[in-house]
Protein backbone atom coordinates (compact mmCIF):
# COMPACT_ATOMS: atom_id res chain seq x y z
CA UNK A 1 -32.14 -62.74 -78.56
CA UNK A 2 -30.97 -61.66 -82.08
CA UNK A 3 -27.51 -59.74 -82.24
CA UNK A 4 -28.94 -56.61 -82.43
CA UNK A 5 -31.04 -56.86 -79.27
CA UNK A 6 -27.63 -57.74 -78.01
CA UNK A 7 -26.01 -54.04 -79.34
CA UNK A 8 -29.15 -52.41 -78.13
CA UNK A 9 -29.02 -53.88 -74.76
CA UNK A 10 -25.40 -53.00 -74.70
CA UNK A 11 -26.21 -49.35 -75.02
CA UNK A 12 -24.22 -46.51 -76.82
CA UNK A 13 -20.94 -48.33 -76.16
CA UNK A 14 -22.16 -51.27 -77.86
CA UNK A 15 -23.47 -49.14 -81.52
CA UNK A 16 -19.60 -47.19 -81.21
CA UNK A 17 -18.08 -50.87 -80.51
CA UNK A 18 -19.94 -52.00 -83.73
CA UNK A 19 -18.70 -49.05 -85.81
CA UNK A 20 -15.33 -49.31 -84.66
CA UNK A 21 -15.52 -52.81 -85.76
CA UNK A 22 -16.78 -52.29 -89.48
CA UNK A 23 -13.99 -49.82 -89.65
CA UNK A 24 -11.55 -52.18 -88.79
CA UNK A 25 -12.62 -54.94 -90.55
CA UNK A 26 -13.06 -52.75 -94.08
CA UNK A 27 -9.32 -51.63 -93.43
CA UNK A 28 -7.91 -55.32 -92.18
CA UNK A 29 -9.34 -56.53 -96.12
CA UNK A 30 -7.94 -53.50 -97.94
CA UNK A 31 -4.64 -53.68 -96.44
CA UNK A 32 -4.80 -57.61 -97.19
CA UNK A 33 -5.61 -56.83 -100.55
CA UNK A 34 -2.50 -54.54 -100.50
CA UNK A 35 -0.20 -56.78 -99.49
CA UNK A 36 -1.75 -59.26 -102.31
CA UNK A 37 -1.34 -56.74 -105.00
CA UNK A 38 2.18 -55.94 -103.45
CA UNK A 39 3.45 -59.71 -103.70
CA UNK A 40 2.15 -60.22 -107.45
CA UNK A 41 3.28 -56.69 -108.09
CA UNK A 42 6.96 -57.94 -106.48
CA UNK A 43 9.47 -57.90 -109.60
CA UNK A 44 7.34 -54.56 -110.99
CA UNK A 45 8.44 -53.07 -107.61
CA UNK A 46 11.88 -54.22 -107.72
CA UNK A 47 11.67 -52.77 -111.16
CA UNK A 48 10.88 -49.36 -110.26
CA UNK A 49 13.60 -49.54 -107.07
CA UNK A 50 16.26 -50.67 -109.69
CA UNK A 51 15.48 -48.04 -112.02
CA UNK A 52 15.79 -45.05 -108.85
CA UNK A 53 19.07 -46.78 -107.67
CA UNK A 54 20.79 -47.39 -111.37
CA UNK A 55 23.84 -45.24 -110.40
CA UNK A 56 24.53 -46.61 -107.31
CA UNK A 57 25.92 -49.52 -108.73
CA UNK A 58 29.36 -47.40 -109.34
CA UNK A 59 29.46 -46.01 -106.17
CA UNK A 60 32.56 -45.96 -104.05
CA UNK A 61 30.92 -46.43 -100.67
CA UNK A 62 29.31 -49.71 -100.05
CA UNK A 63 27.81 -48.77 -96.95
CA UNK A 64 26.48 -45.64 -98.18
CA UNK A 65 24.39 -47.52 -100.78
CA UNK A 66 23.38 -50.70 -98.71
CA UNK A 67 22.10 -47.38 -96.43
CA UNK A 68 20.18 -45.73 -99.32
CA UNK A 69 18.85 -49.32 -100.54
CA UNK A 70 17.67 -49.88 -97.30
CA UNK A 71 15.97 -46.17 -97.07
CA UNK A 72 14.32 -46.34 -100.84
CA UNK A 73 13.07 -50.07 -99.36
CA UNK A 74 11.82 -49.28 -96.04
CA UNK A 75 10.03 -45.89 -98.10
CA UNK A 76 8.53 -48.00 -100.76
CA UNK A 77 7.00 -50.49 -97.61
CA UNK A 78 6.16 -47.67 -95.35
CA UNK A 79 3.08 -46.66 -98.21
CA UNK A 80 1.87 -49.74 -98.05
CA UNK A 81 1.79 -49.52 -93.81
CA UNK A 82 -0.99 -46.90 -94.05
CA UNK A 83 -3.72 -47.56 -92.42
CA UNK A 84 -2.09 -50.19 -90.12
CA UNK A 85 -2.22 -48.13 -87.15
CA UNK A 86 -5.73 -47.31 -87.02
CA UNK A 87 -6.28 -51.24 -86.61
CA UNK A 88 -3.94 -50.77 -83.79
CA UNK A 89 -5.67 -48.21 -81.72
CA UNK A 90 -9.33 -50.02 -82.56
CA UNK A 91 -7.45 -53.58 -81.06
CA UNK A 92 -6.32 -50.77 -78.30
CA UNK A 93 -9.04 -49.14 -77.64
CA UNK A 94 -11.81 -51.84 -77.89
CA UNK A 95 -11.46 -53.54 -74.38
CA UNK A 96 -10.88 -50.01 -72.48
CA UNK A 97 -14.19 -49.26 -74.44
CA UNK A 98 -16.16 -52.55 -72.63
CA UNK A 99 -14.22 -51.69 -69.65
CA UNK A 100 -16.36 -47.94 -69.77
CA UNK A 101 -19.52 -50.15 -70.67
CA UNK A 102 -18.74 -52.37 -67.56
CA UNK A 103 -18.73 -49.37 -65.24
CA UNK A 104 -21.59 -47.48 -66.55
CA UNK A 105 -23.79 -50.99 -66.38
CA UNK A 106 -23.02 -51.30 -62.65
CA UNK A 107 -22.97 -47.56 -61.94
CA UNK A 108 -26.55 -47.76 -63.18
CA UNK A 109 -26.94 -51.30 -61.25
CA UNK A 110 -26.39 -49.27 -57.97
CA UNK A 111 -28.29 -46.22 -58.81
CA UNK A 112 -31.36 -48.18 -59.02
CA UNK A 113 -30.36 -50.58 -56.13
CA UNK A 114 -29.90 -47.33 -53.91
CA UNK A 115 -33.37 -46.22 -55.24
CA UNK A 116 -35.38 -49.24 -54.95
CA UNK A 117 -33.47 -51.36 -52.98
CA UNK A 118 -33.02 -55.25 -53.39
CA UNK A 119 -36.12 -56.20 -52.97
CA UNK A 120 -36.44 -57.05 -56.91
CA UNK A 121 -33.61 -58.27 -58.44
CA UNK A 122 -34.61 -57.17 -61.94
CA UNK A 123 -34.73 -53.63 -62.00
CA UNK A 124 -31.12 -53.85 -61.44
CA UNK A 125 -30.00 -56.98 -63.78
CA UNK A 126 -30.30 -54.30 -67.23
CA UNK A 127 -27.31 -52.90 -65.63
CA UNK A 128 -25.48 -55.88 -64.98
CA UNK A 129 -26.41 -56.98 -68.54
CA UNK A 130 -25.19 -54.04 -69.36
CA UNK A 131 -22.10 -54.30 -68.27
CA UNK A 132 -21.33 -58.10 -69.30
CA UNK A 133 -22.10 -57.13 -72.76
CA UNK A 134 -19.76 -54.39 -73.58
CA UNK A 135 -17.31 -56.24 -71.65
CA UNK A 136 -17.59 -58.84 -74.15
CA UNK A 137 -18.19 -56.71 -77.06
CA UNK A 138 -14.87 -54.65 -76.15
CA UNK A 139 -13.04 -58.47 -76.59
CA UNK A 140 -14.56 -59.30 -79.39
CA UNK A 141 -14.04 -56.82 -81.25
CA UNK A 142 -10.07 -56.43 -80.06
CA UNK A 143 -9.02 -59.64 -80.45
CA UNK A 144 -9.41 -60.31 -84.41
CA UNK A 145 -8.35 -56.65 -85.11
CA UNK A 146 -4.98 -57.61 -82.68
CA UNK A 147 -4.04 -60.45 -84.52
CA UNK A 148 -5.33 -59.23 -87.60
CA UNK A 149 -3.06 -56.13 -86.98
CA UNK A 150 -0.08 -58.59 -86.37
CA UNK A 151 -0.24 -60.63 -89.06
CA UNK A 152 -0.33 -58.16 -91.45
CA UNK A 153 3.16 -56.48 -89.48
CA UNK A 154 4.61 -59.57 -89.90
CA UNK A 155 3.72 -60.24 -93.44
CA UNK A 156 4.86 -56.73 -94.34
CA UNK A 157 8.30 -57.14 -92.67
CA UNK A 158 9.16 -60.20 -94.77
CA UNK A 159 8.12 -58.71 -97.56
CA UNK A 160 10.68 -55.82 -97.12
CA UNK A 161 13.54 -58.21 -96.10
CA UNK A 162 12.37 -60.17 -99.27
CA UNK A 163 12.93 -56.86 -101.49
CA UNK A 164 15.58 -55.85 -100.17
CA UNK A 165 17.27 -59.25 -100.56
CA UNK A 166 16.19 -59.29 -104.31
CA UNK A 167 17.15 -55.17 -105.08
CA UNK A 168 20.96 -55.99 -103.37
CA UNK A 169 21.19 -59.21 -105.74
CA UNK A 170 19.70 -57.62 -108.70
CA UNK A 171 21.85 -54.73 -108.59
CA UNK A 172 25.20 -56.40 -107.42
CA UNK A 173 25.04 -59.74 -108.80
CA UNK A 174 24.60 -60.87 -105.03
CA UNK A 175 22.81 -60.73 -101.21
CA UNK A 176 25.54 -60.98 -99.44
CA UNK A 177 27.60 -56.94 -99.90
CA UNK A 178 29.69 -56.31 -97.55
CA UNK A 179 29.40 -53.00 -96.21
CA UNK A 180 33.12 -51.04 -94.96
């Protein structure tokens, strides 16, 4: 059976399953492609944070500008975070989704056992079918866009501790301020 006759046979849950899926997997390349403009884009970026933060340099208050550093960092990151949490709720959503699929197959596996009985086993198998495939269609779909999802988290986290390493020793000589 082709992949399709595998959606079909799935039913509805299976065709929102597969749109869910092209969704996620068109925003799991873009915001790779983000984070790969972002790295080569690193000392533009640093650049541009330098250039918002020149008069902090003088300021009295250490603490006060390791705080705005830290604010104008996490801002400049939290752009390239959009989109993130829609791969979230797909990774979330995906296996509750086959779980729904799973009930309506054998919901319809005992409507047409309590209308025809047992007597031949496959009137009632489509809903058992049913119900295996969304169940695996809800996991395979979740999984990738989980660690998908995580990965890029991580990778965008050490890309803001990497900036804001860089902005602190560009602008004070040093990574290591201490803040008072």
């Amino acid at each position: 059976m082709s992949l399709f006759g595998y959606i079909e046979q799935g039913g509805p849950i299976m065709y929102l399953l597969l749109v869910l899926n092209i969704i996620g997997f068109a925003l799991l390349l873009w915001k790779g492609f983000v984070l790969i403009d972002a790295k080569k884009n690193f000392q533009n970026i640093i650049n541009d944070l330098k250039s918002q933060l020149k008069g902090l340099t003088t300021a009295k208050d250490s603490s006060l500008a390791m705080n705005v550093i830290k604010d104008e960092v996490q801002m400049t990151v939290h752009a390239l975070e959009s989109g993130l949490n829609t791969i979230k709720i797909i990774a979330s959503i995906a296996p509750l989704l086959g779980l729904l699929g799973t009930v309506l197959g054998i919901l319809s596996a005992f409507k047409v056992i309590s209308e025809v009985g047992l007597s031949n086993p496959s009137m009632f198998a489509g809903g058992i079918a049913m119900a295996l495939l969304t169940t695996v269609g809800g996991l395979i779909v979740a999984i990738p866009h989980f660690v998908g999802y995580n990965y890029l988290v991580s990778a965008l986290d050490n890309f803001e501790l990497n900036l804001e390493k860089k902005l602190i020793k560009e602008l004070y000589g040093t990574s290591d301020v201490t803040q008072e």
